[in-house]
PDB file of N, CA and C in Angstrom:
ATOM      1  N   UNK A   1      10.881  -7.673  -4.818  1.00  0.00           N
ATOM      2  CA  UNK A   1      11.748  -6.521  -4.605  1.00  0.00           C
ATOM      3  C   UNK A   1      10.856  -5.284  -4.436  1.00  0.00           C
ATOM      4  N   UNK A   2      11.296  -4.544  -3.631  1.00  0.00           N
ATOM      5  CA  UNK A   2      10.351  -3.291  -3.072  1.00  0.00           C
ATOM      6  C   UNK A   2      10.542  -2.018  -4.159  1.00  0.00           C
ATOM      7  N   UNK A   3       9.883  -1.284  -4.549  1.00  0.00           N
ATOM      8  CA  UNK A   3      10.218  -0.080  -5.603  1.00  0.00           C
ATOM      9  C   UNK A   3      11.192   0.579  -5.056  1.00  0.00           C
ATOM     10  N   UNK A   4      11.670   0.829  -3.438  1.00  0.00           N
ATOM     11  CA  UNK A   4      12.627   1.479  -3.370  1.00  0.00           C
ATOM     12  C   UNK A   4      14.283   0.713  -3.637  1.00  0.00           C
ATOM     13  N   UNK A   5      14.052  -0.755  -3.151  1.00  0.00           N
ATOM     14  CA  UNK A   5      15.268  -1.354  -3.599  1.00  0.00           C
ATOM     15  C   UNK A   5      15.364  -1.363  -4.711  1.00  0.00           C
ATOM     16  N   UNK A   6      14.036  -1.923  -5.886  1.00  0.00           N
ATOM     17  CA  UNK A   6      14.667  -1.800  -7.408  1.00  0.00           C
ATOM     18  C   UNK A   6      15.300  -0.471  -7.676  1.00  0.00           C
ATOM     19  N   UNK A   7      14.694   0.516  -6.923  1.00  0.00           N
ATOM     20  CA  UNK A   7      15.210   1.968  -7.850  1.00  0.00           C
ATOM     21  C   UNK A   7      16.755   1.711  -7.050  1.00  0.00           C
ATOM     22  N   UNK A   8      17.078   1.647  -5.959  1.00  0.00           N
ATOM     23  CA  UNK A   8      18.851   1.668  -5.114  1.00  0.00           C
ATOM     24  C   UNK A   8      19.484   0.629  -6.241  1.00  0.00           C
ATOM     25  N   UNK A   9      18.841  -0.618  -6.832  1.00  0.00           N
ATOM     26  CA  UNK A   9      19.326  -1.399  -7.508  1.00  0.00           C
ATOM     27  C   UNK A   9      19.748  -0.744  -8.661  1.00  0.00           C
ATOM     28  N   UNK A  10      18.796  -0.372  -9.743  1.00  0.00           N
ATOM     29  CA  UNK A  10      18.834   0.353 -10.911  1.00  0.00           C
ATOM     30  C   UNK A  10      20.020   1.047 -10.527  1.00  0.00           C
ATOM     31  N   UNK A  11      19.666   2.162 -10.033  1.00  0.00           N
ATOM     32  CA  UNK A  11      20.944   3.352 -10.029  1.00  0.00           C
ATOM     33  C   UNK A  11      22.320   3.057  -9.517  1.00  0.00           C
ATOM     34  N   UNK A  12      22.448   1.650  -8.399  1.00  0.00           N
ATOM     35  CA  UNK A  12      23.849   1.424  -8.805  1.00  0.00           C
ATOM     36  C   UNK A  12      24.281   0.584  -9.955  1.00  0.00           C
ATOM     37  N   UNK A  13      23.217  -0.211 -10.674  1.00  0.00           N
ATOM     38  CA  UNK A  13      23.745  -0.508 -12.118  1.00  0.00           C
ATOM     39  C   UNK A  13      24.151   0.720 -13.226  1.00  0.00           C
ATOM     40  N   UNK A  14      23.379   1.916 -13.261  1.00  0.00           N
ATOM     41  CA  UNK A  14      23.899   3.028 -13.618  1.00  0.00           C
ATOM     42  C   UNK A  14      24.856   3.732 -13.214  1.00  0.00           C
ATOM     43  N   UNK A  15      24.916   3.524 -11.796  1.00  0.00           N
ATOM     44  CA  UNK A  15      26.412   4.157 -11.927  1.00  0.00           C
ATOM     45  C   UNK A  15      27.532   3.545 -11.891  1.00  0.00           C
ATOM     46  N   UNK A  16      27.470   2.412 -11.936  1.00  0.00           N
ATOM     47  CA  UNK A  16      28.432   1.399 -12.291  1.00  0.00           C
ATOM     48  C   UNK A  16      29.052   1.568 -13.826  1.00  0.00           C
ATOM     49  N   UNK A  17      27.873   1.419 -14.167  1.00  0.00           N
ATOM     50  CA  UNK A  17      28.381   1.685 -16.418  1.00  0.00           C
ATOM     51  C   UNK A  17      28.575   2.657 -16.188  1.00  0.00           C
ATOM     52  N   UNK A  18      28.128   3.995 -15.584  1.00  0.00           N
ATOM     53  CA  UNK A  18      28.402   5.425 -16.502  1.00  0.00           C
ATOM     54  C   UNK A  18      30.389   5.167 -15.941  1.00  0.00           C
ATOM     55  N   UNK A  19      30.603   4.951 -14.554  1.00  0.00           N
ATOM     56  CA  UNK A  19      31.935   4.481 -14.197  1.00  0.00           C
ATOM     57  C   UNK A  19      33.177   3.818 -15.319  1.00  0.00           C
ATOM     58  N   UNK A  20      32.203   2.496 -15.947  1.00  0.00           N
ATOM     59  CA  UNK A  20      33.080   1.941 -16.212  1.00  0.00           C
ATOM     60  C   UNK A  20      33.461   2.785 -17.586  1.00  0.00           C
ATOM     61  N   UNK A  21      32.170   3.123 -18.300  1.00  0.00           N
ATOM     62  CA  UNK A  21      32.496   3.734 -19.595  1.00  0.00           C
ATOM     63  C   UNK A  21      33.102   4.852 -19.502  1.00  0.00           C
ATOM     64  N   UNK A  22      33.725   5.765 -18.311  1.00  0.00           N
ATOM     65  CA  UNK A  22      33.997   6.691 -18.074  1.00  0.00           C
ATOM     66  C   UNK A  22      35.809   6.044 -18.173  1.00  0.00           C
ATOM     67  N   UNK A  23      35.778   5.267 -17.566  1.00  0.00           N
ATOM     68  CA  UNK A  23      37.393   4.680 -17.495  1.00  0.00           C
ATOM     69  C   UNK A  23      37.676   4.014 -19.133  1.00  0.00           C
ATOM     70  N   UNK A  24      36.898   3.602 -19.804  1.00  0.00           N
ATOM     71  CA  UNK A  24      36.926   3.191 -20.734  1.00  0.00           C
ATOM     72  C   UNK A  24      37.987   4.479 -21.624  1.00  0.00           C
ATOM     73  N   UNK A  25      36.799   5.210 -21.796  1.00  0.00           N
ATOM     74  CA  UNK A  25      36.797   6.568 -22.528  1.00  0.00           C
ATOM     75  C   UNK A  25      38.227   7.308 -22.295  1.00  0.00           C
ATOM     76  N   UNK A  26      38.531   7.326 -20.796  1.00  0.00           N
ATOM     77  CA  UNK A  26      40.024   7.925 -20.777  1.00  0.00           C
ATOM     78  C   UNK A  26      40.923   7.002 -21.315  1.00  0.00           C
ATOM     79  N   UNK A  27      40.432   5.747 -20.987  1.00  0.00           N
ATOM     80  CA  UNK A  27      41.911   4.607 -21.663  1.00  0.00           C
ATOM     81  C   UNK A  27      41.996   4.728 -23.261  1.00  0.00           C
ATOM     82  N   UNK A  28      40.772   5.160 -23.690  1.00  0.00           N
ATOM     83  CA  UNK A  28      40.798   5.510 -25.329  1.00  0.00           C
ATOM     84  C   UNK A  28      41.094   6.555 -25.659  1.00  0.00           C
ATOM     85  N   UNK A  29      41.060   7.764 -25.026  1.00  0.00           N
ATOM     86  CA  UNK A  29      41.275   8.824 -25.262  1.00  0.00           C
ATOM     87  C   UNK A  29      41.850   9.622 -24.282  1.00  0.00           C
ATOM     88  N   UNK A  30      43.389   8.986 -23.916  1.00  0.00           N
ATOM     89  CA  UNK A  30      44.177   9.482 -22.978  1.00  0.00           C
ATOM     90  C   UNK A  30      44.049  11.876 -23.402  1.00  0.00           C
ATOM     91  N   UNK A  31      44.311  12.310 -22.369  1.00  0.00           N
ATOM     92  CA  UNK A  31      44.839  13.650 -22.954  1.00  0.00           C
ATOM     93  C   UNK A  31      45.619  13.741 -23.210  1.00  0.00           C
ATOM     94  N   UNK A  32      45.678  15.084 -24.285  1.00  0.00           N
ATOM     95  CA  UNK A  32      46.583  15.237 -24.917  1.00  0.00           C
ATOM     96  C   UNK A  32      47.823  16.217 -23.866  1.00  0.00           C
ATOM     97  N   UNK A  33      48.838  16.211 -24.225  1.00  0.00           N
ATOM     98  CA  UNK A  33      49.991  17.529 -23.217  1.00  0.00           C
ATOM     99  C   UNK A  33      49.059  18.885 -23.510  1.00  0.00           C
ATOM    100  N   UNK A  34      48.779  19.038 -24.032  1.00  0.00           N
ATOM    101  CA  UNK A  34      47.775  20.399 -24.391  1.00  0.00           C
ATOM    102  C   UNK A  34      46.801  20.373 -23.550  1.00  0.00           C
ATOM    103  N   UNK A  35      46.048  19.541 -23.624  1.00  0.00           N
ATOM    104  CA  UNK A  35      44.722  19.066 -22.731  1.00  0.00           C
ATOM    105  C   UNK A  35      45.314  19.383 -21.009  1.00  0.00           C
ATOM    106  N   UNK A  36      46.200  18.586 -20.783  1.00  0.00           N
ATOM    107  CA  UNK A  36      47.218  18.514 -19.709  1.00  0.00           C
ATOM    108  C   UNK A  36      47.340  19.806 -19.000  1.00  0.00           C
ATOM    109  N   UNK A  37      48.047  20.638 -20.149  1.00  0.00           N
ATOM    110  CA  UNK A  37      48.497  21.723 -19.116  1.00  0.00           C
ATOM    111  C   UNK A  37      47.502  22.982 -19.102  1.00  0.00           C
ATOM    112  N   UNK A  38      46.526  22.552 -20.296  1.00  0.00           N
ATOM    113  CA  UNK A  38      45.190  23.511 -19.734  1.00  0.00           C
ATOM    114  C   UNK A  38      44.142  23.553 -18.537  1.00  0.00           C
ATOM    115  N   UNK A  39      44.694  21.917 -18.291  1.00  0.00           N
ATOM    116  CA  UNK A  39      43.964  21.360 -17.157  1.00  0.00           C
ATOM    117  C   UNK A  39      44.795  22.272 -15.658  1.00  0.00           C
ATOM    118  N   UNK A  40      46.570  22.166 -15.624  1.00  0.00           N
ATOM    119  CA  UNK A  40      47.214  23.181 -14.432  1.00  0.00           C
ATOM    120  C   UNK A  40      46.548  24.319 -14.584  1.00  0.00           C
ATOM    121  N   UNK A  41      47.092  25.002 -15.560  1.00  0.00           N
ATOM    122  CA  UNK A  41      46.204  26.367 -15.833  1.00  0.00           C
ATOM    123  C   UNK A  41      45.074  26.560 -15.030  1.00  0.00           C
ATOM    124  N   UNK A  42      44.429  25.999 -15.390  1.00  0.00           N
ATOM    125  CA  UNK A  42      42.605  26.187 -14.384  1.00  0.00           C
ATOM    126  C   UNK A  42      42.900  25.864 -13.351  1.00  0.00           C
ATOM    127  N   UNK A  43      43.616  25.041 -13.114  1.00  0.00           N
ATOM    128  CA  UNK A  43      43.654  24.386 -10.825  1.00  0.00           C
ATOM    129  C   UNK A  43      44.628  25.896 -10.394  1.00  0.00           C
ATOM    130  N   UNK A  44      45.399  26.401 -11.271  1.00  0.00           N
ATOM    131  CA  UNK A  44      46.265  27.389 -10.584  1.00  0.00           C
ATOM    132  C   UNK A  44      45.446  28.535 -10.454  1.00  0.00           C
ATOM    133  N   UNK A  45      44.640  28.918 -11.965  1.00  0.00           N
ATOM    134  CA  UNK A  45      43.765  30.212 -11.923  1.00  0.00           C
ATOM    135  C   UNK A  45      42.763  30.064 -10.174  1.00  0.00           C
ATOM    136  N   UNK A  46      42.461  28.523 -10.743  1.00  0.00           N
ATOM    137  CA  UNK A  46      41.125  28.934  -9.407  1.00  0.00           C
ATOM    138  C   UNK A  46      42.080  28.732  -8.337  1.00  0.00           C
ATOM    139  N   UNK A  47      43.097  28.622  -7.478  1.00  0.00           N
ATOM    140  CA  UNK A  47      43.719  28.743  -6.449  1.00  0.00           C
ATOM    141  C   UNK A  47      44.466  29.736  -6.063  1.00  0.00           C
ATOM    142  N   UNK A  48      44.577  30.963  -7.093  1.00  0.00           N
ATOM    143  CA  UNK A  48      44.860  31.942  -6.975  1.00  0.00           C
ATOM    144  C   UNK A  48      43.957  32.890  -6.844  1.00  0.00           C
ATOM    145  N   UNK A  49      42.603  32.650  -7.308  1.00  0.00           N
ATOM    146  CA  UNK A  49      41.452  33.621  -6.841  1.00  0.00           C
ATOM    147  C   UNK A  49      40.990  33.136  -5.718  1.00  0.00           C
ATOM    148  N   UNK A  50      40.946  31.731  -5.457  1.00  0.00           N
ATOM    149  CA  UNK A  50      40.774  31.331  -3.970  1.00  0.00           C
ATOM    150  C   UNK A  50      41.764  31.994  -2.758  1.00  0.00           C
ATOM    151  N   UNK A  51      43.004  31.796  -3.031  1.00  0.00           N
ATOM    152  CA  UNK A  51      43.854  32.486  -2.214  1.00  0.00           C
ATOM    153  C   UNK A  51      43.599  34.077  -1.835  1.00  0.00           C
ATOM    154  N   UNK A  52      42.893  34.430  -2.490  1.00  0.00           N
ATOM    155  CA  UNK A  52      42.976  35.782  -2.523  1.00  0.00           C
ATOM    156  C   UNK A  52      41.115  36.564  -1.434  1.00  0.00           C
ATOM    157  N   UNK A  53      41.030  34.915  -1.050  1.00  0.00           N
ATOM    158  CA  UNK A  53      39.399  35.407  -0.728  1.00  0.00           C
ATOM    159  C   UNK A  53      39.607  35.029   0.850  1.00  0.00           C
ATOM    160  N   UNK A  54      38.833  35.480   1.602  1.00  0.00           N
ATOM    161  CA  UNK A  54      38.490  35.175   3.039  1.00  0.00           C
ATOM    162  C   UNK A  54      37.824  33.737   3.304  1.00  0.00           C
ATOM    163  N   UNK A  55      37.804  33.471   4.634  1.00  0.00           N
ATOM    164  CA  UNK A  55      37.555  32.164   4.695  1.00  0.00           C
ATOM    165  C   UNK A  55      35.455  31.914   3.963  1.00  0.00           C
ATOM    166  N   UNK A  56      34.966  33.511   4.690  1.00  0.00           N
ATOM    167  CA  UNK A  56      33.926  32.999   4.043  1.00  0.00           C
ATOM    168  C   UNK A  56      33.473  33.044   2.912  1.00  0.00           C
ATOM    169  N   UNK A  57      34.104  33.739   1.902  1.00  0.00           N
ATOM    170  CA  UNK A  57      34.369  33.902   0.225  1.00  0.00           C
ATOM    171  C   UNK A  57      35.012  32.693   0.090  1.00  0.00           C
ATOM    172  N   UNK A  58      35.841  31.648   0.376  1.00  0.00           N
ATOM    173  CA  UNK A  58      36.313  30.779  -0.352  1.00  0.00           C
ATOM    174  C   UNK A  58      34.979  29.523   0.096  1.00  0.00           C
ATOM    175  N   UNK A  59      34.647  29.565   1.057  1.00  0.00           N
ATOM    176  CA  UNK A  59      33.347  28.656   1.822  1.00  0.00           C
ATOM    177  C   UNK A  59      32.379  28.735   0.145  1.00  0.00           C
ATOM    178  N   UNK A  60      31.783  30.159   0.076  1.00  0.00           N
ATOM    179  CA  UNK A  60      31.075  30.317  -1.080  1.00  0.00           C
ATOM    180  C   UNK A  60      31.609  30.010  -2.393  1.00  0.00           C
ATOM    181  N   UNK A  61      32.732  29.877  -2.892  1.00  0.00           N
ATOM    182  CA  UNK A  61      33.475  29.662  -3.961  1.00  0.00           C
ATOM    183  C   UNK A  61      33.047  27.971  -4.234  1.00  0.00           C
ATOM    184  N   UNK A  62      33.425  27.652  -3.237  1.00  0.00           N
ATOM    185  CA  UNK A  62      33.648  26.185  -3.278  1.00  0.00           C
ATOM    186  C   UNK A  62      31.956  25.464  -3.299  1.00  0.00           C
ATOM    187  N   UNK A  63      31.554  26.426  -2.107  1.00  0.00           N
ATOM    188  CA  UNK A  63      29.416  25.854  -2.581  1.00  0.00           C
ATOM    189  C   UNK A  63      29.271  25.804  -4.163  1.00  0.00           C
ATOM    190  N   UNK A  64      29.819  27.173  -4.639  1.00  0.00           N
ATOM    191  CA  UNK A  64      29.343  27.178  -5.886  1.00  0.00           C
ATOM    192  C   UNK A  64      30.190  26.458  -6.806  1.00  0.00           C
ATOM    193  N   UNK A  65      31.259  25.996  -6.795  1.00  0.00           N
ATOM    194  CA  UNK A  65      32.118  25.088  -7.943  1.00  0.00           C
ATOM    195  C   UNK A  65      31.474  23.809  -7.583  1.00  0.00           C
ATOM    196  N   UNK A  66      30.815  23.215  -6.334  1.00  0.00           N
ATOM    197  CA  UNK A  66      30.719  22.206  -5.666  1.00  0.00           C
ATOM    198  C   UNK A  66      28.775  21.877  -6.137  1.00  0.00           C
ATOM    199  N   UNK A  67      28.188  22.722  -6.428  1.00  0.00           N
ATOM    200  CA  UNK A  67      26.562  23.012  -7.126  1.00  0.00           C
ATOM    201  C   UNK A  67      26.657  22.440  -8.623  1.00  0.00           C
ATOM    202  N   UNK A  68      27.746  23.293  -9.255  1.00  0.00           N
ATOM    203  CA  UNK A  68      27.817  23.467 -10.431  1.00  0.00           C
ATOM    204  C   UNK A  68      28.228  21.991 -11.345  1.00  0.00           C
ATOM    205  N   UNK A  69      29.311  21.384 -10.713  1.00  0.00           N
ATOM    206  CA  UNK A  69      29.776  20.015 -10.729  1.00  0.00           C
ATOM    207  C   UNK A  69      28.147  19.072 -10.582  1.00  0.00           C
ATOM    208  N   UNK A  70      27.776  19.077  -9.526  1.00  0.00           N
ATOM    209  CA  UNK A  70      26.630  18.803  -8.952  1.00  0.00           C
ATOM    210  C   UNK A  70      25.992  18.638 -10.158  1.00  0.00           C
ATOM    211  N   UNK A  71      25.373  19.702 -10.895  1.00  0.00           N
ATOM    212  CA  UNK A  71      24.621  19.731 -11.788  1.00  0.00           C
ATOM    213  C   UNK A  71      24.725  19.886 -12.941  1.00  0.00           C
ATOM    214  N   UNK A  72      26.066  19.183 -13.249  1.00  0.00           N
ATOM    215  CA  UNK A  72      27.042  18.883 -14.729  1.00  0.00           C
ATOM    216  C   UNK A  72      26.593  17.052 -14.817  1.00  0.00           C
ATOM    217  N   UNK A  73      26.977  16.260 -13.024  1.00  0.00           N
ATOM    218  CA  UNK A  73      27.017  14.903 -13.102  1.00  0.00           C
ATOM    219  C   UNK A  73      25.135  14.592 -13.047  1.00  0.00           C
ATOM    220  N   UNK A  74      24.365  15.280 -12.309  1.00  0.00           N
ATOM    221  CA  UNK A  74      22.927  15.186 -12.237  1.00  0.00           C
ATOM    222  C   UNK A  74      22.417  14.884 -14.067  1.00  0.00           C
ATOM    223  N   UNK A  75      22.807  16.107 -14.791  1.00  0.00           N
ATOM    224  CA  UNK A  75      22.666  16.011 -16.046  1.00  0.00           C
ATOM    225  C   UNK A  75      23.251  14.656 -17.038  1.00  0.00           C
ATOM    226  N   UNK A  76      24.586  14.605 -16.701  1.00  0.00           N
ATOM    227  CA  UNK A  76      25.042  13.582 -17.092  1.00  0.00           C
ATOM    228  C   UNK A  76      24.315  11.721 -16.981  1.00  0.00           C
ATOM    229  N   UNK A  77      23.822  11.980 -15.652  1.00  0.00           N
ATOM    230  CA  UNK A  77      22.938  10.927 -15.100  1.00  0.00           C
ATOM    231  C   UNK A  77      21.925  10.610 -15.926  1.00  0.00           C
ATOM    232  N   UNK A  78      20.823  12.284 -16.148  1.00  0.00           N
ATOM    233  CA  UNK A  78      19.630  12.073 -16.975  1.00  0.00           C
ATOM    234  C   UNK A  78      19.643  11.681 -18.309  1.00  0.00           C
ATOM    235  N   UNK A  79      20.747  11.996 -19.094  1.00  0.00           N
ATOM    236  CA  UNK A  79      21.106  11.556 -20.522  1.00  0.00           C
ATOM    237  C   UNK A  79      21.811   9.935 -20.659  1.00  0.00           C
ATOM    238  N   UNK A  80      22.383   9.670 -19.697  1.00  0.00           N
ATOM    239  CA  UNK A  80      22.309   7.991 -19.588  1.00  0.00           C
ATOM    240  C   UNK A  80      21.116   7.311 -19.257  1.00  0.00           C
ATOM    241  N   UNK A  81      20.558   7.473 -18.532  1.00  0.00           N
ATOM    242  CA  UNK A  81      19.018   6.947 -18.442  1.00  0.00           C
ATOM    243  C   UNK A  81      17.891   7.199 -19.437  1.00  0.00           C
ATOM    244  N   UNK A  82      18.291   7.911 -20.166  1.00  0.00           N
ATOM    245  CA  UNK A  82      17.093   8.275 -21.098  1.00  0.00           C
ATOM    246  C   UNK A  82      17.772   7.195 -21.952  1.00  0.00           C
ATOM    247  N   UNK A  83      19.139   7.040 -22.276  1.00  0.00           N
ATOM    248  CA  UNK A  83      20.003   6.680 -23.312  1.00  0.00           C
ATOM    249  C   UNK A  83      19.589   4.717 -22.950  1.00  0.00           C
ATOM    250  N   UNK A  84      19.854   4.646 -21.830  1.00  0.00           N
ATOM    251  CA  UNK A  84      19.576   3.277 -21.058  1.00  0.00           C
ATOM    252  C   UNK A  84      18.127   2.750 -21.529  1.00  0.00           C
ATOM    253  N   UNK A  85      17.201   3.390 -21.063  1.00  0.00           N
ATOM    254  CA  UNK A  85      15.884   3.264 -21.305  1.00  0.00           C
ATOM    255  C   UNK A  85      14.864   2.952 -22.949  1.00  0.00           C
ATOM    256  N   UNK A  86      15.857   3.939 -23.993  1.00  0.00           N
ATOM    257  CA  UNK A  86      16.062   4.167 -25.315  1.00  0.00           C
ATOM    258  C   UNK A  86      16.330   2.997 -25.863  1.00  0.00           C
ATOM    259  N   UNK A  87      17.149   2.249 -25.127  1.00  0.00           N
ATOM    260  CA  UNK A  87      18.025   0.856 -25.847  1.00  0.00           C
ATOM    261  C   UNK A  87      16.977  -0.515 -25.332  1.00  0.00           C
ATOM    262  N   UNK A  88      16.781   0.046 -23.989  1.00  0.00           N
ATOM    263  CA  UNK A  88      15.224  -1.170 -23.611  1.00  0.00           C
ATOM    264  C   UNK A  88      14.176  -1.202 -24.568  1.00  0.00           C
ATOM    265  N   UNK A  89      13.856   0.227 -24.746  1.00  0.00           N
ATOM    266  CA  UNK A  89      12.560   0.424 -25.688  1.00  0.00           C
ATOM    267  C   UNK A  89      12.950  -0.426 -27.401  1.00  0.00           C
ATOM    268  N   UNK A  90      14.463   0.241 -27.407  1.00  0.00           N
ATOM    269  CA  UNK A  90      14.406  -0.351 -28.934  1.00  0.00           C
ATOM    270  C   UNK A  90      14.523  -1.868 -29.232  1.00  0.00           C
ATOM    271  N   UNK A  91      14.733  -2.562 -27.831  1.00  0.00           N
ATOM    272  CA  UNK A  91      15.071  -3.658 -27.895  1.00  0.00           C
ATOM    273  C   UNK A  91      13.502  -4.751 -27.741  1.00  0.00           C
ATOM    274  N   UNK A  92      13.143  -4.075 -26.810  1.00  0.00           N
ATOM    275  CA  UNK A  92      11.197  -4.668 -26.946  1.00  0.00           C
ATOM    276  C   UNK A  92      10.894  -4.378 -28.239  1.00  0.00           C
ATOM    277  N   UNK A  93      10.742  -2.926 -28.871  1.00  0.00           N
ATOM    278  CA  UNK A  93      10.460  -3.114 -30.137  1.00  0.00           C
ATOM    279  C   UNK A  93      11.108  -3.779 -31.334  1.00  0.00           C
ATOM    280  N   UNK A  94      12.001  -4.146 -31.457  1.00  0.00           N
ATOM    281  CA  UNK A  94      12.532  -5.113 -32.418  1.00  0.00           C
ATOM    282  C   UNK A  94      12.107  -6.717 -31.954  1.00  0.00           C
ATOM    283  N   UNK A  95      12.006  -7.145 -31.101  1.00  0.00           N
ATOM    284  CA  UNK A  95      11.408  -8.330 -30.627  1.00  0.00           C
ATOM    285  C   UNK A  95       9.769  -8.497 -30.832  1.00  0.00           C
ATOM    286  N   UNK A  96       9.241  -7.306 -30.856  1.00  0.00           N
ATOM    287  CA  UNK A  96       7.793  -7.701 -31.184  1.00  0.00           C
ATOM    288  C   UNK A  96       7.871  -7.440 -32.863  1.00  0.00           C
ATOM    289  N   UNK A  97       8.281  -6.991 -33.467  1.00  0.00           N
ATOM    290  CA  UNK A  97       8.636  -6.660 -34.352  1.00  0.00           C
ATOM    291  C   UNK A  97       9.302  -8.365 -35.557  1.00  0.00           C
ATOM    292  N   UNK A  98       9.862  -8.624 -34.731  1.00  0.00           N
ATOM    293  CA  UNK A  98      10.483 -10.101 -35.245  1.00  0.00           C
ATOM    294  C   UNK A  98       9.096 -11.198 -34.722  1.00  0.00           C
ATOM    295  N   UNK A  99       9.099 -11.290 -33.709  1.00  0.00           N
ATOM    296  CA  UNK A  99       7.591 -11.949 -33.655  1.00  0.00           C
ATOM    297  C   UNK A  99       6.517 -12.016 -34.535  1.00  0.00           C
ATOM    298  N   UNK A 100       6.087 -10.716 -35.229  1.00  0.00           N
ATOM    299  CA  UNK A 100       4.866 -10.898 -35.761  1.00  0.00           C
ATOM    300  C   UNK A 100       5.559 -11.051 -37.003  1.00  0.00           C
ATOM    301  N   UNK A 101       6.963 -11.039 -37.627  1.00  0.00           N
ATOM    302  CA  UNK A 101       6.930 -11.656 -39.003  1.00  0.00           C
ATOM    303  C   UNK A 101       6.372 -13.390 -38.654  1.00  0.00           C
TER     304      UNK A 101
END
C-alpha cells in the first residue's frame, strides 16, 4: 500500500467512526425542546441579519460561517486522532508490558 493510499485509507476509517459515534451520541442524547428551539432561534437570528445584507455581504457572511465550521470539524478531526493514536499507543504498551511478565 502506497503512503498516500494508507493515509486516504486511515482517514476514511476516521471519518467513518467520528460519523458513526456522532449518530450514536444523538441517539443517546436526543435534544432537549429547549435545546430545540434555541437551535430556531439561531437559524432565524442568522437569516434575519442575512436578509438584511447585499448579495456581496451575505457571499462574505457565509465564507465566514462556512471557515469557522471548517475549523470547529478540522479541530474535531485532530482530537480524534490524537485520541485514536492514544488507544494504539496504550494498547502496544500493555502488550509489551504483559509479555515481559
Amino acid at each position: 500500500m502506497t503512503e498516500k493510499t494508507e493515509k486516504q485509507f486511515i482517514e476514511g476509517i476516521i471519518g467513518e467512526r467520528m460519523a458513526l459515534h456522532y449518530r450514536q451520541f444523538q441517539k443517546e442524547h436526543p435534544s432537549t425542546p429547549k435545546q430545540e428551539q434555541e437551535e430556531i432561534q439561531l437559524k432565524q437570528a442568522y437569516e434575519k441579519v442575512r436578509s438584511v445584507l447585499d448579495k456581496e455581504h451575505q457571499k462574505l457572511l457565509n465564507d465566514c460561517v462556512d471557515r469557522m465550521v471548517a475549523n470547529v470539524a478540522s479541530d474535531n478531526e485532530l482530537y480524534y486522532r490524537a485520541g485514536f493514536e492514544d488507544g494504539i499507543r496504550l494498547d502496544y504498551w500493555i502488550k509489551n508490558c504483559k509479555e515481559k511478565e
